[in-house]
Every structure is written in structure tokens, then in C-alpha cells.
PDB file of N, CA and C in Angstrom:
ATOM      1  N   UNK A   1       0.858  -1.167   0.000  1.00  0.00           N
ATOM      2  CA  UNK A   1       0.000   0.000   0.000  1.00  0.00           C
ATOM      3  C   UNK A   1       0.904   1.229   0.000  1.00  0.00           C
ATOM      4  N   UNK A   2       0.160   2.298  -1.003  1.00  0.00           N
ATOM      5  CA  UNK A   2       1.506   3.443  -0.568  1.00  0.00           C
ATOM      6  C   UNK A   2       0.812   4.351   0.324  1.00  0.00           C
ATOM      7  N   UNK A   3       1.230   5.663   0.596  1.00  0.00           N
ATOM      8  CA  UNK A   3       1.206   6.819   1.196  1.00  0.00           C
ATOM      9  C   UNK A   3      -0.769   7.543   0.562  1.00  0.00           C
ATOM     10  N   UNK A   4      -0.486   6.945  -1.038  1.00  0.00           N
ATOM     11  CA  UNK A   4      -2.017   7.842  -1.208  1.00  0.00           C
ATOM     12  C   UNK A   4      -3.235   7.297  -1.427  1.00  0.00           C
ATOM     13  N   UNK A   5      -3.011   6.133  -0.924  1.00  0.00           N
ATOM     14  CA  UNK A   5      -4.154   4.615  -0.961  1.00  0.00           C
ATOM     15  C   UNK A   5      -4.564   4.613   0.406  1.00  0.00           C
ATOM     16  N   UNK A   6      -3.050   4.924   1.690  1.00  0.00           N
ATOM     17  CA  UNK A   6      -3.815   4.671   2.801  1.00  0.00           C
ATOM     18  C   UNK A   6      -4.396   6.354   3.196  1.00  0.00           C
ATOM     19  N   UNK A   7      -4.360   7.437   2.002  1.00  0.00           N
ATOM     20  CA  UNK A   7      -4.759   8.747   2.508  1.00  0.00           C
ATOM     21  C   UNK A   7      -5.955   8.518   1.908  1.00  0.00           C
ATOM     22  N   UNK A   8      -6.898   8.095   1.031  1.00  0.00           N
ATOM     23  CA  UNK A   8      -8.031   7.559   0.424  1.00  0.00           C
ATOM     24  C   UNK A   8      -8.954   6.772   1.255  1.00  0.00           C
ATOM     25  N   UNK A   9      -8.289   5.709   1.794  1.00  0.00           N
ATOM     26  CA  UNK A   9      -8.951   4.423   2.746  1.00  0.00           C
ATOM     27  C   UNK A   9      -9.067   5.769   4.356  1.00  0.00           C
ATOM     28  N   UNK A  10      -8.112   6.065   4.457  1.00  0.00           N
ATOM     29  CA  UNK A  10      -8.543   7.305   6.237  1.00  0.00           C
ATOM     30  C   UNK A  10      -9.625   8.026   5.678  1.00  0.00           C
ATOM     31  N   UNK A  11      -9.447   8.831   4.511  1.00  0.00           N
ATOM     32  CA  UNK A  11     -10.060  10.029   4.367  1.00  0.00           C
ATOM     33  C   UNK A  11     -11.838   9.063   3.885  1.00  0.00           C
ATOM     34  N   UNK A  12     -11.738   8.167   3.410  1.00  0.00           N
ATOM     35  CA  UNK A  12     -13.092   7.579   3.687  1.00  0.00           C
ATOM     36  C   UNK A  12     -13.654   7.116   4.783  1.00  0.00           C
ATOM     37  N   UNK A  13     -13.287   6.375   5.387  1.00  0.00           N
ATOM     38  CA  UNK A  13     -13.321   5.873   6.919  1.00  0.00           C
ATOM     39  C   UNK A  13     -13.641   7.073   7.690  1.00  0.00           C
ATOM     40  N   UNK A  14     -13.058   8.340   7.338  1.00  0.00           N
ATOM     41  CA  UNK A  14     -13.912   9.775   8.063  1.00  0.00           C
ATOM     42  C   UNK A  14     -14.689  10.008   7.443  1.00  0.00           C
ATOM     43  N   UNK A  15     -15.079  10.318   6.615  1.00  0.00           N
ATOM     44  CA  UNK A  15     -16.136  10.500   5.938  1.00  0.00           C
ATOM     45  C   UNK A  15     -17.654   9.658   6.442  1.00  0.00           C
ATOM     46  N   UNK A  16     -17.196   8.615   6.170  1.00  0.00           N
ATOM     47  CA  UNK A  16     -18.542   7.442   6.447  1.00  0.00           C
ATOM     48  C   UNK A  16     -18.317   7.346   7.861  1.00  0.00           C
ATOM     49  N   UNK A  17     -17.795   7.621   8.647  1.00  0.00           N
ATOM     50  CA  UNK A  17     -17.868   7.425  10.409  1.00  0.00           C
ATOM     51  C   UNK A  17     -18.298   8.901  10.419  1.00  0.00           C
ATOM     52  N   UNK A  18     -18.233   9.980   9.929  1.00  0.00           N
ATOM     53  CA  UNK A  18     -19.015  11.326  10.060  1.00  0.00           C
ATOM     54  C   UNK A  18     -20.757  10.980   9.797  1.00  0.00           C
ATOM     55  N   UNK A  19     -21.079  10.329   8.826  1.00  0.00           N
ATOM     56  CA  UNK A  19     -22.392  10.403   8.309  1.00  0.00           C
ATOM     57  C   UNK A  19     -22.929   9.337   9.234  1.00  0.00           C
ATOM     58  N   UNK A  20     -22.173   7.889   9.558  1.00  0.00           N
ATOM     59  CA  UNK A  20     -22.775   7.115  10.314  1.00  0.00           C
ATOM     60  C   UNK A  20     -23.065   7.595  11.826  1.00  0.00           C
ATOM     61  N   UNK A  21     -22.508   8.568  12.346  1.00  0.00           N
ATOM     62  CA  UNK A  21     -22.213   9.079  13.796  1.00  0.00           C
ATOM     63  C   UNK A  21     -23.785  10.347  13.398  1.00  0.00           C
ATOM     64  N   UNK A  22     -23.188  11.212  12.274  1.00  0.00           N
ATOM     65  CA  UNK A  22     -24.374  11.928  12.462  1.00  0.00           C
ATOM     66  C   UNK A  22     -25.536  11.409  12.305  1.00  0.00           C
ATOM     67  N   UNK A  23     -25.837  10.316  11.648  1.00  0.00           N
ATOM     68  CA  UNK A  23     -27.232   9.674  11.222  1.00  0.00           C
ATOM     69  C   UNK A  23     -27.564   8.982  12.554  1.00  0.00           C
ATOM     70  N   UNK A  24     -27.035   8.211  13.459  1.00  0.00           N
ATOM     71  CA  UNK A  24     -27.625   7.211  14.578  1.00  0.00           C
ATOM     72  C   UNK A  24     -27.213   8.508  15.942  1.00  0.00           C
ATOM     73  N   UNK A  25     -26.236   9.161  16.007  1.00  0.00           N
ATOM     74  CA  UNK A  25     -25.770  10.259  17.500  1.00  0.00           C
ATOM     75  C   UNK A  25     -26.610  11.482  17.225  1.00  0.00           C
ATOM     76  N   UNK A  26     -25.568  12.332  16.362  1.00  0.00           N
ATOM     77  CA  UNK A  26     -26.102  13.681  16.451  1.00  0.00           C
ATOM     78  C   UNK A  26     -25.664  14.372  15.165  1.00  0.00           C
ATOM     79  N   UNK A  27     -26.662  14.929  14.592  1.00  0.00           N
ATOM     80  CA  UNK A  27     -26.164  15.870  13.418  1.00  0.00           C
ATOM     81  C   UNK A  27     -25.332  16.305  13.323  1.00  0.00           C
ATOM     82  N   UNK A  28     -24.288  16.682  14.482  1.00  0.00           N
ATOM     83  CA  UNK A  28     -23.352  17.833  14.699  1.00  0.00           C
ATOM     84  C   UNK A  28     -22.137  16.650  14.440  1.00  0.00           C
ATOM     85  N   UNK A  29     -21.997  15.606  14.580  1.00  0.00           N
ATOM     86  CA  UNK A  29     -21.370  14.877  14.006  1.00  0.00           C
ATOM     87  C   UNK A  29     -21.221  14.674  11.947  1.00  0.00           C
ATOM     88  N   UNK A  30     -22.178  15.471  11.526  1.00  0.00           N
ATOM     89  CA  UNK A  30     -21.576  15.374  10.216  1.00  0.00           C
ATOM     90  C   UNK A  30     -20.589  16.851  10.158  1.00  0.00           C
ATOM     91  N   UNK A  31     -20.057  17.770  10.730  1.00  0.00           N
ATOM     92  CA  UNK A  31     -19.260  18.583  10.471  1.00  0.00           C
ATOM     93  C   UNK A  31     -17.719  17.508  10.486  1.00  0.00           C
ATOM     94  N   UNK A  32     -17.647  16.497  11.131  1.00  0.00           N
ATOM     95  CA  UNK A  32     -16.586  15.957  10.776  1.00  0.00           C
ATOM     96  C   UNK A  32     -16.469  15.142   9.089  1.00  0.00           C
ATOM     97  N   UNK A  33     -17.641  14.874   8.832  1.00  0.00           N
ATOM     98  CA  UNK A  33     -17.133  14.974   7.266  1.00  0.00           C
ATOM     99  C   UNK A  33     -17.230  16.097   6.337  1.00  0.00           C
ATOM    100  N   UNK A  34     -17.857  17.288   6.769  1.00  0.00           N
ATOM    101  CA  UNK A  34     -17.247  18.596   6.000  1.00  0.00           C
ATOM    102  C   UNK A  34     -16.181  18.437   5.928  1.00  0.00           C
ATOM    103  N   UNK A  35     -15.476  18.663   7.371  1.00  0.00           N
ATOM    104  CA  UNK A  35     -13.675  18.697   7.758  1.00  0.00           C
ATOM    105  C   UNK A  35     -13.220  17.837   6.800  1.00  0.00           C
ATOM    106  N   UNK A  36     -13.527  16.761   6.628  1.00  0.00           N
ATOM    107  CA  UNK A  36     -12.313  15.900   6.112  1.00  0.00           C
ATOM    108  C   UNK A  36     -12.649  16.535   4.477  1.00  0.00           C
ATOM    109  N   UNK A  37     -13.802  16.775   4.057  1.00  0.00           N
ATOM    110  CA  UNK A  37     -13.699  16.875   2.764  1.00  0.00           C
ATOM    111  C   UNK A  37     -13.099  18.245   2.476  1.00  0.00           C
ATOM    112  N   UNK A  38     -13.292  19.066   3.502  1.00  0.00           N
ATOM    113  CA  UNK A  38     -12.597  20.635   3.638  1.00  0.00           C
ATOM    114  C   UNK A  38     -11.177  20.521   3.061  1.00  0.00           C
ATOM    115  N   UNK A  39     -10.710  19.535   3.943  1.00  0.00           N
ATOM    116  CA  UNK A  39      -9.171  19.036   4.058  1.00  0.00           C
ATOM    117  C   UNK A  39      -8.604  18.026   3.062  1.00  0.00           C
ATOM    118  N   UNK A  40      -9.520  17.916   2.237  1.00  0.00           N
ATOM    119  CA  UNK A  40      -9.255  17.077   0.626  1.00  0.00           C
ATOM    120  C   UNK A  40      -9.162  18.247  -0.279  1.00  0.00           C
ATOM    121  N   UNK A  41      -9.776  19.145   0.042  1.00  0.00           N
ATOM    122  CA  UNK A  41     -10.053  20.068  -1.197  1.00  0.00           C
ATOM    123  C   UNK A  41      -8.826  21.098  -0.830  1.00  0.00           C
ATOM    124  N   UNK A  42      -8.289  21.342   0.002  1.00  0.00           N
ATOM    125  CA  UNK A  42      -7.271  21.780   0.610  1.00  0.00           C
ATOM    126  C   UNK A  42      -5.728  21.088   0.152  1.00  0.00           C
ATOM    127  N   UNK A  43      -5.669  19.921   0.408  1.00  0.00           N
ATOM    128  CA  UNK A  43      -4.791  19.401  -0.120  1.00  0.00           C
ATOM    129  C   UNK A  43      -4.560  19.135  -1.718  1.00  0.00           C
ATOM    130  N   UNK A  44      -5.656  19.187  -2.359  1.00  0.00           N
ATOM    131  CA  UNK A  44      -5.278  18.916  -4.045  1.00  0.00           C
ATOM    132  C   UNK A  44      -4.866  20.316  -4.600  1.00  0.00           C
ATOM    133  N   UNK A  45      -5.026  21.526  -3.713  1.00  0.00           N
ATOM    134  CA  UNK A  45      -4.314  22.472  -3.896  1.00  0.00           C
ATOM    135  C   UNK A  45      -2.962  23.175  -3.478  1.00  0.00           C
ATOM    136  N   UNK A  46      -2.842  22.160  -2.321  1.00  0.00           N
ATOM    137  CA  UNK A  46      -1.594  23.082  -1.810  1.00  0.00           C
ATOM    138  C   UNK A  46      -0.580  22.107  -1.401  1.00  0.00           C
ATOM    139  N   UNK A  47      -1.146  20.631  -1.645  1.00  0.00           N
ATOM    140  CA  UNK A  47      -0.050  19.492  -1.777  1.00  0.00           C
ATOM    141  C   UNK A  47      -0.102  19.122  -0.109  1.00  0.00           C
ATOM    142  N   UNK A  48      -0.386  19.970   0.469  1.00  0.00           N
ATOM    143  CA  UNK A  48      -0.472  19.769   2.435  1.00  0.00           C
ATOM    144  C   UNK A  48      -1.242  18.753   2.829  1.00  0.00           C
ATOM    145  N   UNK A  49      -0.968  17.370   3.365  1.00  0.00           N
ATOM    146  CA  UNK A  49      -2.017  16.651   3.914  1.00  0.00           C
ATOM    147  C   UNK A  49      -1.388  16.419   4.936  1.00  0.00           C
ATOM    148  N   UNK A  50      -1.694  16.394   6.777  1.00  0.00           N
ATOM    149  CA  UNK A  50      -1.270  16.071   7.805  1.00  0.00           C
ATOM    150  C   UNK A  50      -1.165  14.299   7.759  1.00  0.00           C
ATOM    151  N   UNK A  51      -2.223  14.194   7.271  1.00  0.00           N
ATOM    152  CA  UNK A  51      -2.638  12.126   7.108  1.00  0.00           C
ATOM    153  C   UNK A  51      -1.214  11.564   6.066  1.00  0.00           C
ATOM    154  N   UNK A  52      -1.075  12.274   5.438  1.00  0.00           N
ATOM    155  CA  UNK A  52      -0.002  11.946   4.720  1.00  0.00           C
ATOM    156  C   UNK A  52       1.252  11.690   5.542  1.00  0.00           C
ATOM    157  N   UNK A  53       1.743  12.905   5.934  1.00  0.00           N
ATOM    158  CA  UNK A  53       2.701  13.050   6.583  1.00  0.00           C
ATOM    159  C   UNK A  53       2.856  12.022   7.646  1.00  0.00           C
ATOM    160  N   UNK A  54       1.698  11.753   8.328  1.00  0.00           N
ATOM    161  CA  UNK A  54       1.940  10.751   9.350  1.00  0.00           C
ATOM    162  C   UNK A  54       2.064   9.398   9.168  1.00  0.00           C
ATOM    163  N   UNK A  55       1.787   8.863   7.489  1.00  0.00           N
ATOM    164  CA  UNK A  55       1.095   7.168   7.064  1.00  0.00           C
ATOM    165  C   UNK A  55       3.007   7.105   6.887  1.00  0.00           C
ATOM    166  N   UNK A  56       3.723   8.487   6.339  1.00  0.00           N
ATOM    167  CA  UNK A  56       4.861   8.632   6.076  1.00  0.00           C
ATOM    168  C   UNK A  56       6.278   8.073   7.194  1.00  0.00           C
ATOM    169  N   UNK A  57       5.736   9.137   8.130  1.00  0.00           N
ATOM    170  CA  UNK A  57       5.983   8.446   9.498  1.00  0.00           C
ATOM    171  C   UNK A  57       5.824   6.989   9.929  1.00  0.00           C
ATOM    172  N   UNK A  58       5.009   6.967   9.347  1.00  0.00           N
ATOM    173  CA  UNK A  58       4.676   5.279  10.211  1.00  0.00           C
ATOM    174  C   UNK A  58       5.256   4.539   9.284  1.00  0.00           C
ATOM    175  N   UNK A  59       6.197   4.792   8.086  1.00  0.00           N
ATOM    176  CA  UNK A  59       6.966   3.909   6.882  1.00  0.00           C
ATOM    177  C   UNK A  59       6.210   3.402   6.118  1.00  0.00           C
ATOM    178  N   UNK A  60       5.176   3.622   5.503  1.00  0.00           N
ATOM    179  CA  UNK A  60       4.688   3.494   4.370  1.00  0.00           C
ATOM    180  C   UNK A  60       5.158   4.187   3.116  1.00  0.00           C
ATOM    181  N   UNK A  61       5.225   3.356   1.869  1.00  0.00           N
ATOM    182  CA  UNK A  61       6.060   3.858   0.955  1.00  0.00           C
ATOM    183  C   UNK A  61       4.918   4.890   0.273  1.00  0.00           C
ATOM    184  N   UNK A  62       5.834   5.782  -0.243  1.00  0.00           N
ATOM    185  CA  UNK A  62       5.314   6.887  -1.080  1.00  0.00           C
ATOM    186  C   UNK A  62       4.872   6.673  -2.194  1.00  0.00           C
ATOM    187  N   UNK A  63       3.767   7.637  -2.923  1.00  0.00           N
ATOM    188  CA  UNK A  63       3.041   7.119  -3.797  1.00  0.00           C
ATOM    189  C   UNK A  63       3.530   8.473  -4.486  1.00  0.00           C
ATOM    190  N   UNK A  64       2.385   8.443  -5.815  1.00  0.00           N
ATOM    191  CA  UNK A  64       2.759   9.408  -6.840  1.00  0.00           C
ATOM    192  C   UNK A  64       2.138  11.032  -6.557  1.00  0.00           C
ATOM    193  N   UNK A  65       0.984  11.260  -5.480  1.00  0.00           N
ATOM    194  CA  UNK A  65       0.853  12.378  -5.111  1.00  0.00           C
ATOM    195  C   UNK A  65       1.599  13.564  -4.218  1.00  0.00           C
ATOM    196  N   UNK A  66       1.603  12.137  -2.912  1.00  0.00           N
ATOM    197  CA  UNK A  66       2.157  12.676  -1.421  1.00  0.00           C
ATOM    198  C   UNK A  66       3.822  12.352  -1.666  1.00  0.00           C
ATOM    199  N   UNK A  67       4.625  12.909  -2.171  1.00  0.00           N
ATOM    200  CA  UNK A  67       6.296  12.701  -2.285  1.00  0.00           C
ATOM    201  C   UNK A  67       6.530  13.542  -0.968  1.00  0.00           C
TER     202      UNK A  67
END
């Protein structure tokens, strides 16, 4: 797996734990999938992903986005 497969697989896993949390807890639980999608649309512009940086950290090899 590289660096932008496991930033795809997190950044979904927030996403769908935002909608599943807001749909059965509390509405206010879908602002965490704004955030993450905030923070997608953020990154295809400015190359910045924190999730990256850390899958990096943890030695996962690099892919063709996140260098």
C-alpha cells in the first residue's frame, strides 16, 4: 500500500464514520465529514495533507501524489 491509498482508505473511513455518527448520534457529528472533505479540497491544492505526513511516518512507501 503506498502513502495515497492509505490517505483515500482514512479520508473515507472519516467521511462514512461522520455520516454514520451523524445519522444514529447527532447531526453535529456530520461537520466531521465537512472537515475531512474541507481538508481534501485543501490538499489537491496546496499538496499539504497532515494524514499523509503521518502514514509517512509510520513507513509506508510513497506514492505518486504525497512525495
Amino acid at each position: 500500500m503506498t502513502v495515497d491509498r492509505a490517505v483515500f482508505v482514512f479520508a473515507g473511513l472519516v467521511v462514512l464514520a461522520g455520516v454514520g455518527l451523524g445519522h444514529f448520534v447527532s447531526p453535529w457529528w456530520l461537520l466531521l465529514s465537512a472537515f475531512a472533505g474541507l481538508n481534501m479540497i485543501q490538499a489537491a491544492f496546496t499538496g499539504f495533507c497532515p494524514a499523509a505526513m503521518a502514514f509517512k511516518a509510520l513507513g509506508i512507501r510513497p506514492g505518486a501524489a504525497f512525495r
